[in-house]
N, C-alpha and C. Protein backbone atom coordinates (compact mmCIF):
# COMPACT_ATOMS: atom_id res chain seq x y z
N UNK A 1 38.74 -3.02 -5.52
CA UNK A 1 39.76 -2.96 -4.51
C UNK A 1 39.31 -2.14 -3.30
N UNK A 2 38.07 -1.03 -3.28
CA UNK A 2 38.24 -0.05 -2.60
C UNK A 2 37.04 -0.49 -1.25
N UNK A 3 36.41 -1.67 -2.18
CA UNK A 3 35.47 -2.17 -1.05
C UNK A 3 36.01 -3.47 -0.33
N UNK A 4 37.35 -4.08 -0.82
CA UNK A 4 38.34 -5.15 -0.38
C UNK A 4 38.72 -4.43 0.66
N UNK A 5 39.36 -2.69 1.03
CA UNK A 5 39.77 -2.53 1.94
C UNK A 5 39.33 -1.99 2.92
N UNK A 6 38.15 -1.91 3.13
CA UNK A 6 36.88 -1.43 3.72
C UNK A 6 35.60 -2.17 4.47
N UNK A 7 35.54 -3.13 4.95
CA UNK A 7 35.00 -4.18 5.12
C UNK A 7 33.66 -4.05 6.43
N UNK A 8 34.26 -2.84 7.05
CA UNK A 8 33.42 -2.12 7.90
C UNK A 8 32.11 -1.52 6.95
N UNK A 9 32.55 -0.70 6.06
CA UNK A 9 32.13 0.61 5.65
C UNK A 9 31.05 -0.67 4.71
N UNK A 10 31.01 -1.55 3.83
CA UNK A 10 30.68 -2.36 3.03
C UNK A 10 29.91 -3.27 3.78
N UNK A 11 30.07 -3.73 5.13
CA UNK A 11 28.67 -4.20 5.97
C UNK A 11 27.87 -3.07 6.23
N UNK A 12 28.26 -1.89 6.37
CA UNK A 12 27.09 -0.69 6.70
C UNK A 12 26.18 -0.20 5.59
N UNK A 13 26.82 -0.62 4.27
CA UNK A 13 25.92 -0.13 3.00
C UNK A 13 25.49 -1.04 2.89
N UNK A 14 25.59 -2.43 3.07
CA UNK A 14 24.81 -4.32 2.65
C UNK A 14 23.71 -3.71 3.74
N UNK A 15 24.02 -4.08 5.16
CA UNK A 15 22.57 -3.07 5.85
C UNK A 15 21.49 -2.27 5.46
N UNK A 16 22.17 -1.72 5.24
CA UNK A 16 21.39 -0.41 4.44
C UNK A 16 20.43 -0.62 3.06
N UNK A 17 20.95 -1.62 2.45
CA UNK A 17 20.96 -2.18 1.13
C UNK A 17 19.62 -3.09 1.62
N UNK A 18 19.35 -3.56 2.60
CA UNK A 18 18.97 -4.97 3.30
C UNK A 18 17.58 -3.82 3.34
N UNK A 19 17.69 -3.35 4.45
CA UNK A 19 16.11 -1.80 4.65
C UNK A 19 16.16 -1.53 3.64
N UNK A 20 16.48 -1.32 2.59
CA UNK A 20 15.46 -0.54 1.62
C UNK A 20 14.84 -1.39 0.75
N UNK A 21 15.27 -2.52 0.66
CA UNK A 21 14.80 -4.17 0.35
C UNK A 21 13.86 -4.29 0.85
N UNK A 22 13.69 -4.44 2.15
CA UNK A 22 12.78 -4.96 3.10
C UNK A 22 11.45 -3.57 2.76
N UNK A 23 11.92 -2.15 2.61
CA UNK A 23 11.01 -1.37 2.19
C UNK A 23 10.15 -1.64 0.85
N UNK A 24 10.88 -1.81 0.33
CA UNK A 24 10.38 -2.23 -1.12
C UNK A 24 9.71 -3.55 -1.43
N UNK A 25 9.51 -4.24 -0.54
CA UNK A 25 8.80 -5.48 -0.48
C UNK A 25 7.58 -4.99 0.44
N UNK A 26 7.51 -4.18 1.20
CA UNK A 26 6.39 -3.86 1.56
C UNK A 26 5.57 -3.18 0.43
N UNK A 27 6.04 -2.43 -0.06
CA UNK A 27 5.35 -1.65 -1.03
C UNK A 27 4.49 -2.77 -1.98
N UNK A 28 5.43 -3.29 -2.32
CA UNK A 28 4.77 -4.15 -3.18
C UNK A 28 3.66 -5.05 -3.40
N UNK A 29 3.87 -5.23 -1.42
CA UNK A 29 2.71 -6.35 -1.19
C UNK A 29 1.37 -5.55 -0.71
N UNK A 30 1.29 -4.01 -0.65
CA UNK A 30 0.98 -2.99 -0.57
C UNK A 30 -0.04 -3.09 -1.78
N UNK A 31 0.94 -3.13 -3.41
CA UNK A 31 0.11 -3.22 -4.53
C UNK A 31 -0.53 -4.67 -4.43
N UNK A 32 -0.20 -5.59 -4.08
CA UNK A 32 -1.08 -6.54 -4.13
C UNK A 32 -2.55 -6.61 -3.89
N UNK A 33 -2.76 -5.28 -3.01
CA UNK A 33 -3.95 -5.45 -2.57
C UNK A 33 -4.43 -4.64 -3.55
N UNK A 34 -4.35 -3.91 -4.29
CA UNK A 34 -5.00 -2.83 -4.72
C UNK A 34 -6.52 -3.10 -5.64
N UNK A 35 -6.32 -4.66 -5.39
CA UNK A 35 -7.60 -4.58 -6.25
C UNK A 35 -8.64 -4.93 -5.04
N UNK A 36 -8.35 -5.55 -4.02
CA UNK A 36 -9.72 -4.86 -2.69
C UNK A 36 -9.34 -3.67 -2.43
N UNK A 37 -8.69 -3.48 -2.80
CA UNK A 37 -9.08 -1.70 -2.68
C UNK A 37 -10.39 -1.01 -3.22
N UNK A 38 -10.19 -1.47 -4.86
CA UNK A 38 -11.15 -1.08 -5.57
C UNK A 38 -12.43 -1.55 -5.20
N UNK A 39 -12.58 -2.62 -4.30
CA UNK A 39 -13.76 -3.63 -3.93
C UNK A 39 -13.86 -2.21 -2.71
N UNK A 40 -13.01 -1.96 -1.74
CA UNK A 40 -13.05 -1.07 -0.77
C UNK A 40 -14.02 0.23 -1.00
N UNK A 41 -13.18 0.27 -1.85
CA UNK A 41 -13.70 1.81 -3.00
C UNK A 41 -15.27 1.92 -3.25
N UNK A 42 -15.51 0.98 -4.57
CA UNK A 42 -16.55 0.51 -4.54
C UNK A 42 -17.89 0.44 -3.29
N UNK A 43 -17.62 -0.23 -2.16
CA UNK A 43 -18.36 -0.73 -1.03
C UNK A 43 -18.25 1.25 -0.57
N UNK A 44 -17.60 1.54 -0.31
CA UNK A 44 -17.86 3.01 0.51
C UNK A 44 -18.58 3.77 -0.28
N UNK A 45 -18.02 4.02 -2.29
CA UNK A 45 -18.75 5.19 -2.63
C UNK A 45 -20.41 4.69 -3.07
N UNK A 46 -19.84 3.71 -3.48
CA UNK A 46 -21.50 3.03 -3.93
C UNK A 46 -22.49 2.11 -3.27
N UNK A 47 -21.61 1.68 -2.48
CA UNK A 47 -22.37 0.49 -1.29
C UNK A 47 -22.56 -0.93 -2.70
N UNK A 48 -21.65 -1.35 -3.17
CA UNK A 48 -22.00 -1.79 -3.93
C UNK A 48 -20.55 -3.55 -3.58
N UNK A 49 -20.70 -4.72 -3.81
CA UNK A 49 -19.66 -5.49 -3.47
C UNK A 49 -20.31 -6.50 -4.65
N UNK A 50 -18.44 -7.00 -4.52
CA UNK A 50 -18.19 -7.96 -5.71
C UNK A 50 -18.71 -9.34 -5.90
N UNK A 51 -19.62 -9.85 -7.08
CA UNK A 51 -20.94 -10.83 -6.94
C UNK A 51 -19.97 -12.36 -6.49
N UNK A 52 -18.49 -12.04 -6.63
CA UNK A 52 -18.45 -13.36 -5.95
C UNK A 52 -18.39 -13.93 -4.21
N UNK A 53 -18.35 -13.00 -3.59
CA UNK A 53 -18.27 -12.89 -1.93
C UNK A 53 -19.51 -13.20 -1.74
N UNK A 54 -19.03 -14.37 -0.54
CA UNK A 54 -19.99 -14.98 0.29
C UNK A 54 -20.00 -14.22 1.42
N UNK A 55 -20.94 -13.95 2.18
CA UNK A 55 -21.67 -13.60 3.35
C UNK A 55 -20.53 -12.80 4.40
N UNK A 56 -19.54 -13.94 4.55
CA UNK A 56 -18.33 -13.35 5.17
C UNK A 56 -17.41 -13.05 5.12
N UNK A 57 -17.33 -12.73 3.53
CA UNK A 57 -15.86 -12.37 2.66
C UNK A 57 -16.98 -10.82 2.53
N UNK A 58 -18.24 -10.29 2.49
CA UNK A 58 -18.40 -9.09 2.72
C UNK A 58 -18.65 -8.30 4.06
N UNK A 59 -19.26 -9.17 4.82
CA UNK A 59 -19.28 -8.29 6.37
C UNK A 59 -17.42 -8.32 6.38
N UNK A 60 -16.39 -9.39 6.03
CA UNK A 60 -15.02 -8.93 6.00
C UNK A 60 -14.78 -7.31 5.27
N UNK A 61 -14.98 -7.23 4.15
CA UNK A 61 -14.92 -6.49 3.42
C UNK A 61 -15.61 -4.91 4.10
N UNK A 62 -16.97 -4.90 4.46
CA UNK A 62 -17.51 -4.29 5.24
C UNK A 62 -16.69 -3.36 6.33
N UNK A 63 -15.93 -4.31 7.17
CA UNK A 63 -14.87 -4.20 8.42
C UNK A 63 -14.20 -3.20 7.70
N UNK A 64 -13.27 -3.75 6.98
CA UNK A 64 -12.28 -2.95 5.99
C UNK A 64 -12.78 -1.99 5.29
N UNK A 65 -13.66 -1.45 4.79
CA UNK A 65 -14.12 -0.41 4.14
C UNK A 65 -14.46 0.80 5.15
N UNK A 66 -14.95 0.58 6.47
CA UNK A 66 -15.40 1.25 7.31
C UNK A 66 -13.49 2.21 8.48
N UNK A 67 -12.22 1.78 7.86
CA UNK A 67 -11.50 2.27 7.54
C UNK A 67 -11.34 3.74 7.11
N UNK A 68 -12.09 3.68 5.49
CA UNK A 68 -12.09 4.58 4.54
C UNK A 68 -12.70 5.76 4.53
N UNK A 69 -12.68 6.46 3.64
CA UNK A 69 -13.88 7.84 3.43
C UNK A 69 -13.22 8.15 2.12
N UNK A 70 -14.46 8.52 1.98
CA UNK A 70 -14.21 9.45 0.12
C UNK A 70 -14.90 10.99 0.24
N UNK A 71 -13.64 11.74 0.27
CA UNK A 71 -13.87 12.85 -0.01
C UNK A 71 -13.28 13.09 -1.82
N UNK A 72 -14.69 13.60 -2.34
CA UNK A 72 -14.57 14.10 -3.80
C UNK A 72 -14.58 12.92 -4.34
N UNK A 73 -13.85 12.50 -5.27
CA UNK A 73 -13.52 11.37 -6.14
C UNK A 73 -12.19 10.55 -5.24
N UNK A 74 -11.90 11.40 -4.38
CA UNK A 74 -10.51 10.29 -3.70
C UNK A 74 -11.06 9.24 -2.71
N UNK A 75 -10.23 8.81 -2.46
CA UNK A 75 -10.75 7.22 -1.55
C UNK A 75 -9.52 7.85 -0.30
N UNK A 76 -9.65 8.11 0.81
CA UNK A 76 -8.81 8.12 2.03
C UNK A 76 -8.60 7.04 3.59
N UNK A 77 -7.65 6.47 3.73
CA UNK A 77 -7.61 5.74 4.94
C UNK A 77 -7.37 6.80 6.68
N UNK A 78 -8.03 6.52 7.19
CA UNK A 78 -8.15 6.77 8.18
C UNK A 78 -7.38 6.41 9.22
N UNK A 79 -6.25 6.78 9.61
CA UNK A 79 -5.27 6.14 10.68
C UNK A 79 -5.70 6.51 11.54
N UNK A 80 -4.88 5.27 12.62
CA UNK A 80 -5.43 5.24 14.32
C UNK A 80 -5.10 6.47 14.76
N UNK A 81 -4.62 7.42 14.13
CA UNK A 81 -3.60 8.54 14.92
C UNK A 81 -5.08 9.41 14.30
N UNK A 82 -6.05 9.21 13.26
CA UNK A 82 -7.30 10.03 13.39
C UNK A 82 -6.83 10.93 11.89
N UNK A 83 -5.63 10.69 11.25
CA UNK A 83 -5.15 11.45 10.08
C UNK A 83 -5.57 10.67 8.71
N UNK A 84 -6.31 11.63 8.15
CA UNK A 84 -6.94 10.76 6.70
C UNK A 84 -5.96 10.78 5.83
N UNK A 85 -5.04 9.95 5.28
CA UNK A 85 -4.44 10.21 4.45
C UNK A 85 -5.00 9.35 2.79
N UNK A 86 -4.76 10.06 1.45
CA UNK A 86 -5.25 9.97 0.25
C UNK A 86 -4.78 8.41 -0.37
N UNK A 87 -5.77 7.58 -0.54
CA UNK A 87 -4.85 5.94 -1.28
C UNK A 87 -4.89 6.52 -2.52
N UNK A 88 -3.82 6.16 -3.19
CA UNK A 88 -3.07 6.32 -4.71
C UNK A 88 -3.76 5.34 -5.47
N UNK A 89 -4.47 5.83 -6.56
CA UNK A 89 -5.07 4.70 -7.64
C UNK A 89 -3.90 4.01 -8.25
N UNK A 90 -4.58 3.35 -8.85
CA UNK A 90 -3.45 1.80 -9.76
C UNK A 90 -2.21 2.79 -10.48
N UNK A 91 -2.53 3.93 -11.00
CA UNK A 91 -1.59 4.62 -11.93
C UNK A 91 -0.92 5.20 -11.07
N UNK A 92 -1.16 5.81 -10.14
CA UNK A 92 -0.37 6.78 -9.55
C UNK A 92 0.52 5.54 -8.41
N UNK A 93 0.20 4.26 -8.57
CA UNK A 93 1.45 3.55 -7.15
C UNK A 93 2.40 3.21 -8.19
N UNK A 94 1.99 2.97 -9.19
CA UNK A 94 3.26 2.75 -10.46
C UNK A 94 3.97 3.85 -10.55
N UNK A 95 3.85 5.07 -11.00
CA UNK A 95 4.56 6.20 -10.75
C UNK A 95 5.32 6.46 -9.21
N UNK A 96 4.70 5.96 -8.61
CA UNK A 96 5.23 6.57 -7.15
C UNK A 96 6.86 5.02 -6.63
N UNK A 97 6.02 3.94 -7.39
CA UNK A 97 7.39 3.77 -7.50
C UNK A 97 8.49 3.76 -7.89
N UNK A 98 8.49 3.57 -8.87
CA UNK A 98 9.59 4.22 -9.99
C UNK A 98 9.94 5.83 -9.43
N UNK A 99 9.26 6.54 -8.91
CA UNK A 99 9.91 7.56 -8.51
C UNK A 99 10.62 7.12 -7.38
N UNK A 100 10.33 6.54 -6.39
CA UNK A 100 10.65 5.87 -5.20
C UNK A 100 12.29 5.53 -5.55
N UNK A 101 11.81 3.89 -6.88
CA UNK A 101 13.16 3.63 -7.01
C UNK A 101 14.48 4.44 -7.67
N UNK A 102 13.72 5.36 -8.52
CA UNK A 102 14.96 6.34 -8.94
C UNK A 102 16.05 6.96 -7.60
């Protein structure tokens, strides 16, 4: 009844409801990549790429790795703003969402 009489207040939470949707689909497609990541990973700490890439699925790969840096055992992206921030291995984006979605 209390959202029958409220109809304002109940498009502002569907909104709202809508962005954090739309957040959460990024994330996700976020994990999709995570396994060129590991190809990423790979190519920076070891110089090393995956035996099925042809010629220009690694100078691609190449592009994209040159992104990165590994300080210690972490893998970091490099934003245009010049701030390295830490990529989350496979375990820790599962945790981070579920914390997310809690």
């Amino acid at each position: 009844m209390g959202r029958l009489c409220n109809k304002e207040v109940d498009a502002l939470a569907q909104a709202q409801l809508e962005k954090i949707k739309e957040g959460f689909v990024g994330v996700l497609e976020t994990c999709k990549d995570v396994e060129s990541l590991e190809d990423v990973h790979n190519c920076v700490n070891k110089g090393e790429f995956p035996n099925n890439l042809n010629a220009l699925q690694r100078k691609r790969l190449v592009a994209k790795a040159s992104q990165y840096h590994m300080v210690g055992e972490d893998l970091y992206n490099k934003g245009k703003d010049g701030v390295l921030r830490r990529v989350p291995n496979k375990s820790e984006i599962i945790r981070i969402l579920f914390k997310m979605h809690e």
